[in-house]
PDB file of N, CA and C in Angstrom:
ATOM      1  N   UNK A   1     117.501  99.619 101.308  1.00  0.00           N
ATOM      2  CA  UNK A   1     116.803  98.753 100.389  1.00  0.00           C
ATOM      3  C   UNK A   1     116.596  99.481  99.060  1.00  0.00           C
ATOM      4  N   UNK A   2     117.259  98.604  97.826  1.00  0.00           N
ATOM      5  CA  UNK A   2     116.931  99.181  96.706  1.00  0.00           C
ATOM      6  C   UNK A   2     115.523  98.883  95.718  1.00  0.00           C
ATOM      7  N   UNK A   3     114.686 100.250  95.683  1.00  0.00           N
ATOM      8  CA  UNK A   3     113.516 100.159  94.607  1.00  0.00           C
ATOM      9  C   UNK A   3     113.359  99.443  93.545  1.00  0.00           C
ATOM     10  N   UNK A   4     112.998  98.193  93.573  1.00  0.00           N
ATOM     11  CA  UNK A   4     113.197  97.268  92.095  1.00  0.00           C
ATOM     12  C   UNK A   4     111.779  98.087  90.809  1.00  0.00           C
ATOM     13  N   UNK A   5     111.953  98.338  89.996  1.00  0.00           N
ATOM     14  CA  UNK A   5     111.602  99.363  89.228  1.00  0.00           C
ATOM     15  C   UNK A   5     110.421  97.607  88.309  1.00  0.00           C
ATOM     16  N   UNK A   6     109.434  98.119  88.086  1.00  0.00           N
ATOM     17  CA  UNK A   6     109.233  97.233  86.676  1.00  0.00           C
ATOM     18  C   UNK A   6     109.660  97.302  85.763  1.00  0.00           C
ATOM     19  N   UNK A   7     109.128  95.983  85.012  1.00  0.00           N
ATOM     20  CA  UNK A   7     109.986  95.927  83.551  1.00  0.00           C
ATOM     21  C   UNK A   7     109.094  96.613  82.710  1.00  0.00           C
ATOM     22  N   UNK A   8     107.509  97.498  82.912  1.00  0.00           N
ATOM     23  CA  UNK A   8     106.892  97.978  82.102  1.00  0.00           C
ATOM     24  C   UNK A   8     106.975  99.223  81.497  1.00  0.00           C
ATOM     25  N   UNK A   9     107.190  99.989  80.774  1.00  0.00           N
ATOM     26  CA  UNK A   9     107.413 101.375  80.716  1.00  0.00           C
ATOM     27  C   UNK A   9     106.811 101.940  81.150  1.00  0.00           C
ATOM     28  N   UNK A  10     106.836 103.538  82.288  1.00  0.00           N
ATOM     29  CA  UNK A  10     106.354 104.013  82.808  1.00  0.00           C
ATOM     30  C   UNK A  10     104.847 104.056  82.523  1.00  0.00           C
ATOM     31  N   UNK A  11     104.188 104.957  81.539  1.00  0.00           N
ATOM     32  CA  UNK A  11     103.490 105.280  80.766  1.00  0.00           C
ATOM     33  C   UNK A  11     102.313 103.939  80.011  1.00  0.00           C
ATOM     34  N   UNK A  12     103.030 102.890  79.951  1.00  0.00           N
ATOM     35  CA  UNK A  12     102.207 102.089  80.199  1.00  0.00           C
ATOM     36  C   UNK A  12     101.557 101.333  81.421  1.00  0.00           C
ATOM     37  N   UNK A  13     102.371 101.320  82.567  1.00  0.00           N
ATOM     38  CA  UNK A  13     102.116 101.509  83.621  1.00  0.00           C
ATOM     39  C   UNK A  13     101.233 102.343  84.715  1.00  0.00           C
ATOM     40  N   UNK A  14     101.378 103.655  84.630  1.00  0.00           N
ATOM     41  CA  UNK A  14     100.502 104.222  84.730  1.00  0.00           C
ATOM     42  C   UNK A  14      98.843 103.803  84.091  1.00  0.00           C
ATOM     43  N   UNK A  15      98.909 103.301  82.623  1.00  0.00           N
ATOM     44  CA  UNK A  15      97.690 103.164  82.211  1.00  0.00           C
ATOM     45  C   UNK A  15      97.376 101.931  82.881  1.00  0.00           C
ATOM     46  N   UNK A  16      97.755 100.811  83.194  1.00  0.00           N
ATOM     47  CA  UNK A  16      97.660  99.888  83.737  1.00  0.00           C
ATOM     48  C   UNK A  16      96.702 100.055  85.115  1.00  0.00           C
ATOM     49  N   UNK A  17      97.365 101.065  86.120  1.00  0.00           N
ATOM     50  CA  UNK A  17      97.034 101.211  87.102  1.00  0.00           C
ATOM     51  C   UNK A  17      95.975 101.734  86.597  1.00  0.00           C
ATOM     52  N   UNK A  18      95.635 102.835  85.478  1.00  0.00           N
ATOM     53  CA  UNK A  18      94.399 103.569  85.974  1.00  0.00           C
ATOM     54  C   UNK A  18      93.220 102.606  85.698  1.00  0.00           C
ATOM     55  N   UNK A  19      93.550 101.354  84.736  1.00  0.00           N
ATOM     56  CA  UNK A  19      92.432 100.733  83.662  1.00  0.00           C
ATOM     57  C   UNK A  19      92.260  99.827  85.185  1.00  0.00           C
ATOM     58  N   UNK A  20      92.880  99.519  85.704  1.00  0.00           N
ATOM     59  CA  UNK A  20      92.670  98.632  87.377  1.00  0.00           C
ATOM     60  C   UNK A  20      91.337  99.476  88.145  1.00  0.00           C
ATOM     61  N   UNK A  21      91.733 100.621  88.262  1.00  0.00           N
ATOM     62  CA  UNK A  21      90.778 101.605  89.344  1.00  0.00           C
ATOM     63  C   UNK A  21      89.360 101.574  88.535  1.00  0.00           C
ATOM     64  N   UNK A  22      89.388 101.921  87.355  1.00  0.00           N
ATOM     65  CA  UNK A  22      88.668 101.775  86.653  1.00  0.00           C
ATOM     66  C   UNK A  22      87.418 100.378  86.836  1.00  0.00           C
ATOM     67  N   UNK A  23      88.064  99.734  87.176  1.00  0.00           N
ATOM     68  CA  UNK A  23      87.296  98.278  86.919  1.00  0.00           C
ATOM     69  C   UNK A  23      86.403  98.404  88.727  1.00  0.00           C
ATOM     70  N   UNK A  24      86.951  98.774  89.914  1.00  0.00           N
ATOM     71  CA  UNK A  24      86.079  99.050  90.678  1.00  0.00           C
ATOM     72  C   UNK A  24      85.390 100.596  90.649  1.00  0.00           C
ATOM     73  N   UNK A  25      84.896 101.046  89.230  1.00  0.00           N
ATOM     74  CA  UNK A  25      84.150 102.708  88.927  1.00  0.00           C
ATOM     75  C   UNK A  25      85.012 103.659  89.498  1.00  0.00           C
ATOM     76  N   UNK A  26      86.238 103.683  89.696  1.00  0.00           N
ATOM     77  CA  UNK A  26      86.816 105.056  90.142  1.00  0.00           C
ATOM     78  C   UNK A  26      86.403 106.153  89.085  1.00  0.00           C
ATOM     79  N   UNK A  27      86.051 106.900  89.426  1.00  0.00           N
ATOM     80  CA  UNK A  27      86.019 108.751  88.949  1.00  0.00           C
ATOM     81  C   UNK A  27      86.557 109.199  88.651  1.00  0.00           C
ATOM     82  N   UNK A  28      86.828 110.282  87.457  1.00  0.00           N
ATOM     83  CA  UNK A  28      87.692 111.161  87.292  1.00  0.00           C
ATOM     84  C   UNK A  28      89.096 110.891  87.165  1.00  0.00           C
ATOM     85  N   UNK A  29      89.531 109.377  86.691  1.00  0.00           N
ATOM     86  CA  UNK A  29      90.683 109.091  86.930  1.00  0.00           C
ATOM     87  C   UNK A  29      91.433 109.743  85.815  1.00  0.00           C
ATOM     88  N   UNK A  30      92.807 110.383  85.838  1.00  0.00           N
ATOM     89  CA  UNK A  30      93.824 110.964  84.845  1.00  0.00           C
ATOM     90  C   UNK A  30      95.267 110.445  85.466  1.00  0.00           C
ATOM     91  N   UNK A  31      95.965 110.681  84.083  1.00  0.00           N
ATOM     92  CA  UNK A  31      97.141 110.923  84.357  1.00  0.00           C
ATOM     93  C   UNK A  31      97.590 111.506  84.216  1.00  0.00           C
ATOM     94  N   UNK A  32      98.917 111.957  85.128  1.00  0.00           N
ATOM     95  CA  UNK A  32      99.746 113.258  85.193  1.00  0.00           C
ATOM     96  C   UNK A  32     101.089 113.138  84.775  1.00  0.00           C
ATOM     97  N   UNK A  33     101.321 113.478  83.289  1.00  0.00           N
ATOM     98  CA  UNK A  33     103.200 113.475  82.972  1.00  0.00           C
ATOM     99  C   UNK A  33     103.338 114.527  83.526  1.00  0.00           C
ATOM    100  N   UNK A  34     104.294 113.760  84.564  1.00  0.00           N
ATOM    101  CA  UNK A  34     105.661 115.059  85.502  1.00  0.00           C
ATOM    102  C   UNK A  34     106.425 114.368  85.143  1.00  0.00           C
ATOM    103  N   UNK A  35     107.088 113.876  83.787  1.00  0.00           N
ATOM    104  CA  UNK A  35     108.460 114.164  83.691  1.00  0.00           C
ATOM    105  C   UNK A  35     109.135 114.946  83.221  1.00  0.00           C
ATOM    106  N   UNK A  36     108.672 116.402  82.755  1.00  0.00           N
ATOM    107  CA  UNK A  36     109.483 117.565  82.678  1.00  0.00           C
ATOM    108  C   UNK A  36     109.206 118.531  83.560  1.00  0.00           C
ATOM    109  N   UNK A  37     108.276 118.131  84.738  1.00  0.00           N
ATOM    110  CA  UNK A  37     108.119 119.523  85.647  1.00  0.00           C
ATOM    111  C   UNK A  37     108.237 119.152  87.337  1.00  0.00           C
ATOM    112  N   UNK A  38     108.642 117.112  87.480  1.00  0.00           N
ATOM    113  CA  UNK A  38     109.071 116.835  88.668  1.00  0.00           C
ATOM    114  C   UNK A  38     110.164 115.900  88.680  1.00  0.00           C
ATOM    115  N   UNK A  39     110.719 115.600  89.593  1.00  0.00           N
ATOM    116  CA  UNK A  39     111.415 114.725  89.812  1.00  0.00           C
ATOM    117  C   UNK A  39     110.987 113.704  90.758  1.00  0.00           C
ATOM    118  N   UNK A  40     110.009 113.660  91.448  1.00  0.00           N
ATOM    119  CA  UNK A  40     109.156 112.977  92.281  1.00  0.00           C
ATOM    120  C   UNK A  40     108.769 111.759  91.447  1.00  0.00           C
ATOM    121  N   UNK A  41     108.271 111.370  90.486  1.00  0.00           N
ATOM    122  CA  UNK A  41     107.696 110.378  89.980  1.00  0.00           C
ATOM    123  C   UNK A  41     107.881 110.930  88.139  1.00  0.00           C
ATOM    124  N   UNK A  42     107.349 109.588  87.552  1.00  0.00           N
ATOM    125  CA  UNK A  42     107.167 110.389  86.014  1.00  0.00           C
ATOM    126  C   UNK A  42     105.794 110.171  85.428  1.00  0.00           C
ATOM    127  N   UNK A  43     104.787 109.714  86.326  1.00  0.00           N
ATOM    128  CA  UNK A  43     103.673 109.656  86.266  1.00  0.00           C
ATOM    129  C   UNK A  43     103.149 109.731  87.767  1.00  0.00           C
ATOM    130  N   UNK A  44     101.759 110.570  88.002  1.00  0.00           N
ATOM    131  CA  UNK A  44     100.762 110.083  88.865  1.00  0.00           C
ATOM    132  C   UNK A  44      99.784 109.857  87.886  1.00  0.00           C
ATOM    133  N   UNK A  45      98.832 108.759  89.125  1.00  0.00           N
ATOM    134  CA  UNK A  45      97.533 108.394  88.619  1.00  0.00           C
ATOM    135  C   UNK A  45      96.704 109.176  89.761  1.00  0.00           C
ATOM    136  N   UNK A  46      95.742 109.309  89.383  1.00  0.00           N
ATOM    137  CA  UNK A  46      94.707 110.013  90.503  1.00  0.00           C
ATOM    138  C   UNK A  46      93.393 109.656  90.263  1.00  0.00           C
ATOM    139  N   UNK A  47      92.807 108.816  91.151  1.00  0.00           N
ATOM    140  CA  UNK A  47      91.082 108.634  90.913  1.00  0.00           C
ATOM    141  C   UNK A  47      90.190 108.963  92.263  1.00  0.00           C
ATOM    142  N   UNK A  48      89.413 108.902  92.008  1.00  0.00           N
ATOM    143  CA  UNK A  48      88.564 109.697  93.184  1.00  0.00           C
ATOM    144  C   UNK A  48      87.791 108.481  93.212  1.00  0.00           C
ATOM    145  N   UNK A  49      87.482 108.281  94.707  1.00  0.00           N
ATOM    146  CA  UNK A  49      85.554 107.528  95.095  1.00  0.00           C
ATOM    147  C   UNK A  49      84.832 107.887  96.126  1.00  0.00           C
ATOM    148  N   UNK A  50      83.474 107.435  95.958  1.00  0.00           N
ATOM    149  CA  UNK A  50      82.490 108.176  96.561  1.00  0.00           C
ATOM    150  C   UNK A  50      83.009 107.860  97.919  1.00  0.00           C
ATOM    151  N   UNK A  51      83.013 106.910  98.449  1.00  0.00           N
ATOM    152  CA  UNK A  51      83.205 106.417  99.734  1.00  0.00           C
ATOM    153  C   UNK A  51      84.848 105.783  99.826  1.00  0.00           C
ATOM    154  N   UNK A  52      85.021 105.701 101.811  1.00  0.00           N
ATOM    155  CA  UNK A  52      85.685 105.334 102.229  1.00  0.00           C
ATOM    156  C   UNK A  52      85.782 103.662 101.471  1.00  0.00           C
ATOM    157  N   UNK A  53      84.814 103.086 101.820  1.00  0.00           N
ATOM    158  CA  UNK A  53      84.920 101.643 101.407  1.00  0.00           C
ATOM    159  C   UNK A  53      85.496 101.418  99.915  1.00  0.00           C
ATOM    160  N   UNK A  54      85.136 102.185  99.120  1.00  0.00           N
ATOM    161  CA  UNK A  54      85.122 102.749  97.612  1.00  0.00           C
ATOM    162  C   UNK A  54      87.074 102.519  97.420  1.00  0.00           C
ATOM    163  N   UNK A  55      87.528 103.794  98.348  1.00  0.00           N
ATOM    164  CA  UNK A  55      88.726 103.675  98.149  1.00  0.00           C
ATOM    165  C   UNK A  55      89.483 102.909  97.974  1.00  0.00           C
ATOM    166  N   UNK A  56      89.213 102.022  99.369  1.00  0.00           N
ATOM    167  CA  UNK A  56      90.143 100.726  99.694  1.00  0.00           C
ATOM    168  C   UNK A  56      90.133  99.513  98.399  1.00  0.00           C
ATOM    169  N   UNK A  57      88.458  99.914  98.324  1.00  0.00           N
ATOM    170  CA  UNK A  57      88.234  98.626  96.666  1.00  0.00           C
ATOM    171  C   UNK A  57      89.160  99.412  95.836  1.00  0.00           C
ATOM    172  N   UNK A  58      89.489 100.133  95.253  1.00  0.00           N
ATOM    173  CA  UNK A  58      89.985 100.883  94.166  1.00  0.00           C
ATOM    174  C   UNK A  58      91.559 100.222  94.362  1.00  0.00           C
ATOM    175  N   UNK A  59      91.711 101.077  95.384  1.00  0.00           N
ATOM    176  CA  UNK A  59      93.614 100.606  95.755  1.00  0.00           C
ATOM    177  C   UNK A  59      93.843  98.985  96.062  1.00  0.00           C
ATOM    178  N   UNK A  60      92.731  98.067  96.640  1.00  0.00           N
ATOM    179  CA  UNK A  60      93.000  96.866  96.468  1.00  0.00           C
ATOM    180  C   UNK A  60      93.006  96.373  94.949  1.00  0.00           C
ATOM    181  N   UNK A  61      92.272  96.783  93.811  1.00  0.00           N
ATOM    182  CA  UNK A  61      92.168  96.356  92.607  1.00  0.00           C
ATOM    183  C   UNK A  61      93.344  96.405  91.998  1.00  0.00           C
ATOM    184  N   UNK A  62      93.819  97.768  92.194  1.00  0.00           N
ATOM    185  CA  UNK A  62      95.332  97.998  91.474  1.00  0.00           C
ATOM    186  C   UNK A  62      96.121  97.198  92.424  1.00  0.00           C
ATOM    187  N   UNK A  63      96.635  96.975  93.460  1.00  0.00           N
ATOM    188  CA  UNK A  63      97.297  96.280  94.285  1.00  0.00           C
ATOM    189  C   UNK A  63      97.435  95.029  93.389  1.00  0.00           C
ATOM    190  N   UNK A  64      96.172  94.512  93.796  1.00  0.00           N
ATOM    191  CA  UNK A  64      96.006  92.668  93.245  1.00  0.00           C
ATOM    192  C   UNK A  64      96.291  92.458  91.839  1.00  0.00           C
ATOM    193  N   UNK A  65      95.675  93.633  91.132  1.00  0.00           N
ATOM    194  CA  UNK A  65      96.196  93.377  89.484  1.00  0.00           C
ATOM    195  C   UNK A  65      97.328  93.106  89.388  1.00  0.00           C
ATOM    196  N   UNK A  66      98.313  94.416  89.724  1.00  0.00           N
ATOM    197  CA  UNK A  66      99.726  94.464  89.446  1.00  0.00           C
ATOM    198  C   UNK A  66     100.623  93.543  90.035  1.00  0.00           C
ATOM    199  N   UNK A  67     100.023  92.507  91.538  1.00  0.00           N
ATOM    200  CA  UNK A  67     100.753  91.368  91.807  1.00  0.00           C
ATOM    201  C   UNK A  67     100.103  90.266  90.861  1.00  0.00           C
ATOM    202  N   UNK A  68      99.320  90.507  90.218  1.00  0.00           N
ATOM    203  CA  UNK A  68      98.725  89.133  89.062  1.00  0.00           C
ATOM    204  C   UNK A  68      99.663  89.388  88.018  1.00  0.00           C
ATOM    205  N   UNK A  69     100.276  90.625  87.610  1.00  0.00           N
ATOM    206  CA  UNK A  69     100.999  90.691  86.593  1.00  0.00           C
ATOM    207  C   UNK A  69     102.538  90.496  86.530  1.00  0.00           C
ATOM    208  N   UNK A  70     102.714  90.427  88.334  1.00  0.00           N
ATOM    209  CA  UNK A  70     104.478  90.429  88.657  1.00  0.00           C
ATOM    210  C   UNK A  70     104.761  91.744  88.555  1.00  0.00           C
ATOM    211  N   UNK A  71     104.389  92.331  89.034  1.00  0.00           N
ATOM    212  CA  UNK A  71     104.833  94.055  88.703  1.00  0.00           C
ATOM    213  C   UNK A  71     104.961  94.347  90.163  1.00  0.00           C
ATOM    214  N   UNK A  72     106.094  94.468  90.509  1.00  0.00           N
ATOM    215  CA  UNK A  72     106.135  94.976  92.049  1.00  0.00           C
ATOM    216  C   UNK A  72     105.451  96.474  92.278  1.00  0.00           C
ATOM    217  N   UNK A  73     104.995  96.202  93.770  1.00  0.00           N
ATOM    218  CA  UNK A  73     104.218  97.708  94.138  1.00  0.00           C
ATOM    219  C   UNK A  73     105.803  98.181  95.993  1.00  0.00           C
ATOM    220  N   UNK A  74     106.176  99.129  95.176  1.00  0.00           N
ATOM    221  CA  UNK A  74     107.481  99.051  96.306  1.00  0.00           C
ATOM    222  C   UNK A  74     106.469  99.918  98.026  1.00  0.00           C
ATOM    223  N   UNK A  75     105.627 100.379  97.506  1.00  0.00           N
ATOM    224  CA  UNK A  75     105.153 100.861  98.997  1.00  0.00           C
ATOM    225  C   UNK A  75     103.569 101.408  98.979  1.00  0.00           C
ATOM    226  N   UNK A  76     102.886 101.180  99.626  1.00  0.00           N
ATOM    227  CA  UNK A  76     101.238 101.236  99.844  1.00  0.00           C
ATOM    228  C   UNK A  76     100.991 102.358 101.342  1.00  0.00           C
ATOM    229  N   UNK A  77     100.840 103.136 101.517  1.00  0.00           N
ATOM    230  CA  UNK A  77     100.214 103.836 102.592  1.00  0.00           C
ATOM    231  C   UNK A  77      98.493 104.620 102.729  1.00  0.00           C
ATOM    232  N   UNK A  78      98.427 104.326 103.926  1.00  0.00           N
ATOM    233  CA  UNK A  78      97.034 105.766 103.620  1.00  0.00           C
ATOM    234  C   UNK A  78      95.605 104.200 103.980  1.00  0.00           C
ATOM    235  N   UNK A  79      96.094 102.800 103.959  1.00  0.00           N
ATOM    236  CA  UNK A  79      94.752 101.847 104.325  1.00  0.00           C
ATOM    237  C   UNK A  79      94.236 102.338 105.994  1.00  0.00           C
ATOM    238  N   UNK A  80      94.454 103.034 106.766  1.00  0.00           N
ATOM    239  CA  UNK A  80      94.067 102.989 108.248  1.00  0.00           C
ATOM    240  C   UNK A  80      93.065 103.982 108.049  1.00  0.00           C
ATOM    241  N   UNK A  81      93.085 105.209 107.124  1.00  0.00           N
ATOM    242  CA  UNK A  81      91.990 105.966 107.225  1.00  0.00           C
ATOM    243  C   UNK A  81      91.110 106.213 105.637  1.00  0.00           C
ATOM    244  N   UNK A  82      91.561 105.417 104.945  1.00  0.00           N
ATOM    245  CA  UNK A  82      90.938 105.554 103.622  1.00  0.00           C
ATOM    246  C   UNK A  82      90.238 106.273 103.028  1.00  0.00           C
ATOM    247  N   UNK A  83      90.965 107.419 103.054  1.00  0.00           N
ATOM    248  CA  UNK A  83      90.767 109.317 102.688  1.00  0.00           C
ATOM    249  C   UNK A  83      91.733 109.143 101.188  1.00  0.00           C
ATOM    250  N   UNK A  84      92.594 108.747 101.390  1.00  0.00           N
ATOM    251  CA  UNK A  84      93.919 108.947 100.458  1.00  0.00           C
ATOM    252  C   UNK A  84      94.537 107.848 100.602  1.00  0.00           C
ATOM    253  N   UNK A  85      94.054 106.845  99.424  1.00  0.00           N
ATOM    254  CA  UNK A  85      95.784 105.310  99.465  1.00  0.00           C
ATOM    255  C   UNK A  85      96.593 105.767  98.334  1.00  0.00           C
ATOM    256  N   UNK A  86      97.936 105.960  98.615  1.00  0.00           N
ATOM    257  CA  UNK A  86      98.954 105.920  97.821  1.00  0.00           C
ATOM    258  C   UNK A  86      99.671 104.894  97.524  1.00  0.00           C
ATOM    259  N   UNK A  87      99.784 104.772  96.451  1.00  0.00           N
ATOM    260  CA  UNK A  87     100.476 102.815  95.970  1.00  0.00           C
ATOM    261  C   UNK A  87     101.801 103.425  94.643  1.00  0.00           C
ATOM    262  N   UNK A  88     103.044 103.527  95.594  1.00  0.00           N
ATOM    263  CA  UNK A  88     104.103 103.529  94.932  1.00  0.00           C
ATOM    264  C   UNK A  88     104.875 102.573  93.967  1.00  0.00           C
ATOM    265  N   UNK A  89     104.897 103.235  93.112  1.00  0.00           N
ATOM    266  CA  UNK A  89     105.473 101.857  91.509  1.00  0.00           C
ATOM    267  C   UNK A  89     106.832 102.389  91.259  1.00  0.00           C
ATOM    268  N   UNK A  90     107.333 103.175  92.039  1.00  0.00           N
ATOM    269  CA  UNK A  90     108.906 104.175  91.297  1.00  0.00           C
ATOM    270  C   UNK A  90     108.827 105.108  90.671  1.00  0.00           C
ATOM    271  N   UNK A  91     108.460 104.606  89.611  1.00  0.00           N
ATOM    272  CA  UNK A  91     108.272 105.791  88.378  1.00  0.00           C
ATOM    273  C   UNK A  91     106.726 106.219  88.390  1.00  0.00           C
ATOM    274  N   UNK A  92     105.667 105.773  88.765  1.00  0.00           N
ATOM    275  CA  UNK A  92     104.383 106.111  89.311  1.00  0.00           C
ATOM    276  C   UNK A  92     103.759 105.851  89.907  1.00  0.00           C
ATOM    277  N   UNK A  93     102.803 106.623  90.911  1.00  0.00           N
ATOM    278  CA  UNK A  93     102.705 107.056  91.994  1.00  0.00           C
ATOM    279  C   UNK A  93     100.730 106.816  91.660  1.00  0.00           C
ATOM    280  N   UNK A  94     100.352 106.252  92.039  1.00  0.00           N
ATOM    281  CA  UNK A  94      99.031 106.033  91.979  1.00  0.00           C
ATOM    282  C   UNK A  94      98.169 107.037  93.129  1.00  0.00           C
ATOM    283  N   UNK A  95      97.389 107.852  93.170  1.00  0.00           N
ATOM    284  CA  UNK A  95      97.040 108.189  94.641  1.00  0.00           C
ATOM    285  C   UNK A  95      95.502 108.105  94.268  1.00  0.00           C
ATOM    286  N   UNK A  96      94.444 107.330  95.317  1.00  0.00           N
ATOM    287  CA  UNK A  96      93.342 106.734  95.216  1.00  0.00           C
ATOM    288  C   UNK A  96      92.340 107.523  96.507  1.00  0.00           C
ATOM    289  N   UNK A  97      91.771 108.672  96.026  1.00  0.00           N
ATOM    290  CA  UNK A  97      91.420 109.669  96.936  1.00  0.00           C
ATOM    291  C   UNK A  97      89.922 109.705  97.414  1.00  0.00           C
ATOM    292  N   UNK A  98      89.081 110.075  97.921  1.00  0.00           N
ATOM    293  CA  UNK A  98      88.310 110.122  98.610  1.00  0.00           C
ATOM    294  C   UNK A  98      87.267 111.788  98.024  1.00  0.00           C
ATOM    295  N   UNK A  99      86.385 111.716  97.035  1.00  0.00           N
ATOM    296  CA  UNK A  99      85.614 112.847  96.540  1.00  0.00           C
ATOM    297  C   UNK A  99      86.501 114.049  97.199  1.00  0.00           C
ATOM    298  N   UNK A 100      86.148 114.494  98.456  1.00  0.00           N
ATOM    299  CA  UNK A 100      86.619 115.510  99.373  1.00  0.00           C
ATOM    300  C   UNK A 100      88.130 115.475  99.537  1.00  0.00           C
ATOM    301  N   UNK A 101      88.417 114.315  99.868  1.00  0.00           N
ATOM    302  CA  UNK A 101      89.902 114.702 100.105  1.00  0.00           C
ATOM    303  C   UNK A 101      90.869 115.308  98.271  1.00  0.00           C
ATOM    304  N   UNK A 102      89.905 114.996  97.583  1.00  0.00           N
ATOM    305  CA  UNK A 102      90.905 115.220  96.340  1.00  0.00           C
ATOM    306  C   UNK A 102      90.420 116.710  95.703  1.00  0.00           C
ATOM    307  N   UNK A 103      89.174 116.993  96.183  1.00  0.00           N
ATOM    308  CA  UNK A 103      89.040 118.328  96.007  1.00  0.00           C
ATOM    309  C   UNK A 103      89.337 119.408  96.842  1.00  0.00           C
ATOM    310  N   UNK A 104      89.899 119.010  98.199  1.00  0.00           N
ATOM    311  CA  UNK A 104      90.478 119.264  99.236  1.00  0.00           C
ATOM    312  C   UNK A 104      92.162 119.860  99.078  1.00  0.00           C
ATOM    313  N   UNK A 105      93.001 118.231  98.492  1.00  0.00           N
ATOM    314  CA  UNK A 105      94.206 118.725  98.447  1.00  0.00           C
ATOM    315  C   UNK A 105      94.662 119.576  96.631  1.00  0.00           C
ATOM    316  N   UNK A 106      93.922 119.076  95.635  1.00  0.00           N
ATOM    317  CA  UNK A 106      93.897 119.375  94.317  1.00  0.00           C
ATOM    318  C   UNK A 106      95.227 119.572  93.947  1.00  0.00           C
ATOM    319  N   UNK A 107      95.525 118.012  93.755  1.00  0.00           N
ATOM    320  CA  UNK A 107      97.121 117.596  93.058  1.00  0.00           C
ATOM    321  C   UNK A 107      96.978 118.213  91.602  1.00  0.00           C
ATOM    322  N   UNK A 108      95.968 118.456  91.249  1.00  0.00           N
ATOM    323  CA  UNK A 108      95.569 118.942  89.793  1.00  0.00           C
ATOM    324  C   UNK A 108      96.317 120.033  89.551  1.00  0.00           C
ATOM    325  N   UNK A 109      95.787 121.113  90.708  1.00  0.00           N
ATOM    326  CA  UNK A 109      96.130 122.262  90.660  1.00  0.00           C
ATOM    327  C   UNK A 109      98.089 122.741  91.135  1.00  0.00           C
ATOM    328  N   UNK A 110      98.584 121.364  92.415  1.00  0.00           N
ATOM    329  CA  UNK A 110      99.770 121.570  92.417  1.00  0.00           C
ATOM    330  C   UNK A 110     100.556 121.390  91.201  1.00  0.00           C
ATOM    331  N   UNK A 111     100.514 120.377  90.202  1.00  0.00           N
ATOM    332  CA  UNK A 111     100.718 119.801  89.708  1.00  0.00           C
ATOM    333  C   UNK A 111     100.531 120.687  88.087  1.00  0.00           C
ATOM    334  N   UNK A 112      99.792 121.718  87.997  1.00  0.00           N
ATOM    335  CA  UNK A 112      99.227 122.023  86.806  1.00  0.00           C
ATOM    336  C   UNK A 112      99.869 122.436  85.493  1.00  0.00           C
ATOM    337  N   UNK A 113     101.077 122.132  85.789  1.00  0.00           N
ATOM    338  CA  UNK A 113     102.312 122.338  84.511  1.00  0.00           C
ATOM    339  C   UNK A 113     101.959 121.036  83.901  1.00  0.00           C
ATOM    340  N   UNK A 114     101.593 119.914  84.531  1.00  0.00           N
ATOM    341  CA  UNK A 114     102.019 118.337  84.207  1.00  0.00           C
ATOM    342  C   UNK A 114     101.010 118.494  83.199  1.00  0.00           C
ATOM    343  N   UNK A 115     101.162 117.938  82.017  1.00  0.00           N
ATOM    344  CA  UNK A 115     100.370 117.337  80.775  1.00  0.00           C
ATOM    345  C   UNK A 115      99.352 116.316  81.412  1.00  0.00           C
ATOM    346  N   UNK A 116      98.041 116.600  81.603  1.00  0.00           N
ATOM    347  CA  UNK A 116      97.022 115.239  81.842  1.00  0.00           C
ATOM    348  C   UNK A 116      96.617 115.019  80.472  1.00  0.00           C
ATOM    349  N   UNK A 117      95.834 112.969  81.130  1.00  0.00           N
ATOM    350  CA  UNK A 117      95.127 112.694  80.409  1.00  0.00           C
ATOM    351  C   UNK A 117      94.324 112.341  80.586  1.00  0.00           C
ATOM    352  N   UNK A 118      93.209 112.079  80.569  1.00  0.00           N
ATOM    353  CA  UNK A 118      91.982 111.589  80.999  1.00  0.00           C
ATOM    354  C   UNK A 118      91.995 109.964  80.886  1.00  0.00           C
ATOM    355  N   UNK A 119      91.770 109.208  81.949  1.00  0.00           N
ATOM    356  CA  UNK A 119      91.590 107.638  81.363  1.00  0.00           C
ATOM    357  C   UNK A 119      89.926 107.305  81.560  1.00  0.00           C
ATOM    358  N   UNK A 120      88.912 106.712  80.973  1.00  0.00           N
ATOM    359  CA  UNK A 120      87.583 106.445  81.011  1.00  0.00           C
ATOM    360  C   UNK A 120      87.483 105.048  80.536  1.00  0.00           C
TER     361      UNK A 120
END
């Protein structure tokens, strides 16, 4: 099965997703340009919430937005324990983390070549 990509540019995309998380109070949300230091994605988004329940609102917001907009989401994992939902776009990679689990795995720190930005 081939990844149907959106028609949005990455980078606006990404902001998309984060201004979504945003709207149920996600935390600390940034973005991460890895397109000169991965090949994995060319954006992550990363937001943190207090709670389990927190999460699922967060990753359902971006979910539902981006099908209100026609923007395919090619793959969603991580709803059974809502520590970590990851919501795959192709070119970015949303991951919707859990206080602990994100200070736990600190994509920040794998990641720390990538140019962030802060979204608020």
């Amino acid at each position: 099965m081939k990844k149907r990509k959106s028609a949005l540019e990455p980078l606006k995309l990404a902001r998309l997703a984060a201004e979504l998380a945003l709207t149920k109070k996600a935390e600390d949300v940034e973005i991460l340009d890895l397109g000169k230091v991965s090949a994995a994605a060319d954006f992550f988004v990363l937001a943190s919430a207090a709670s389990d329940v927190q999460v699922k609102a967060i990753a359902d917001a971006i979910v539902d937005g981006l099908e209100k907009e026609t923007i395919p989401v090619w793959h969603v994992e991580g709803y059974a324990n809502r520590r970590w939902i990851l919501i795959d776009l192709v070119d970015v990679v949303v991951h919707v983390l859990h206080k602990q689990a994100r200070e736990f795995y600190a994509l920040e720190r794998l990641w720390g070549d990538a140019p962030r930005t802060r979204v608020e």
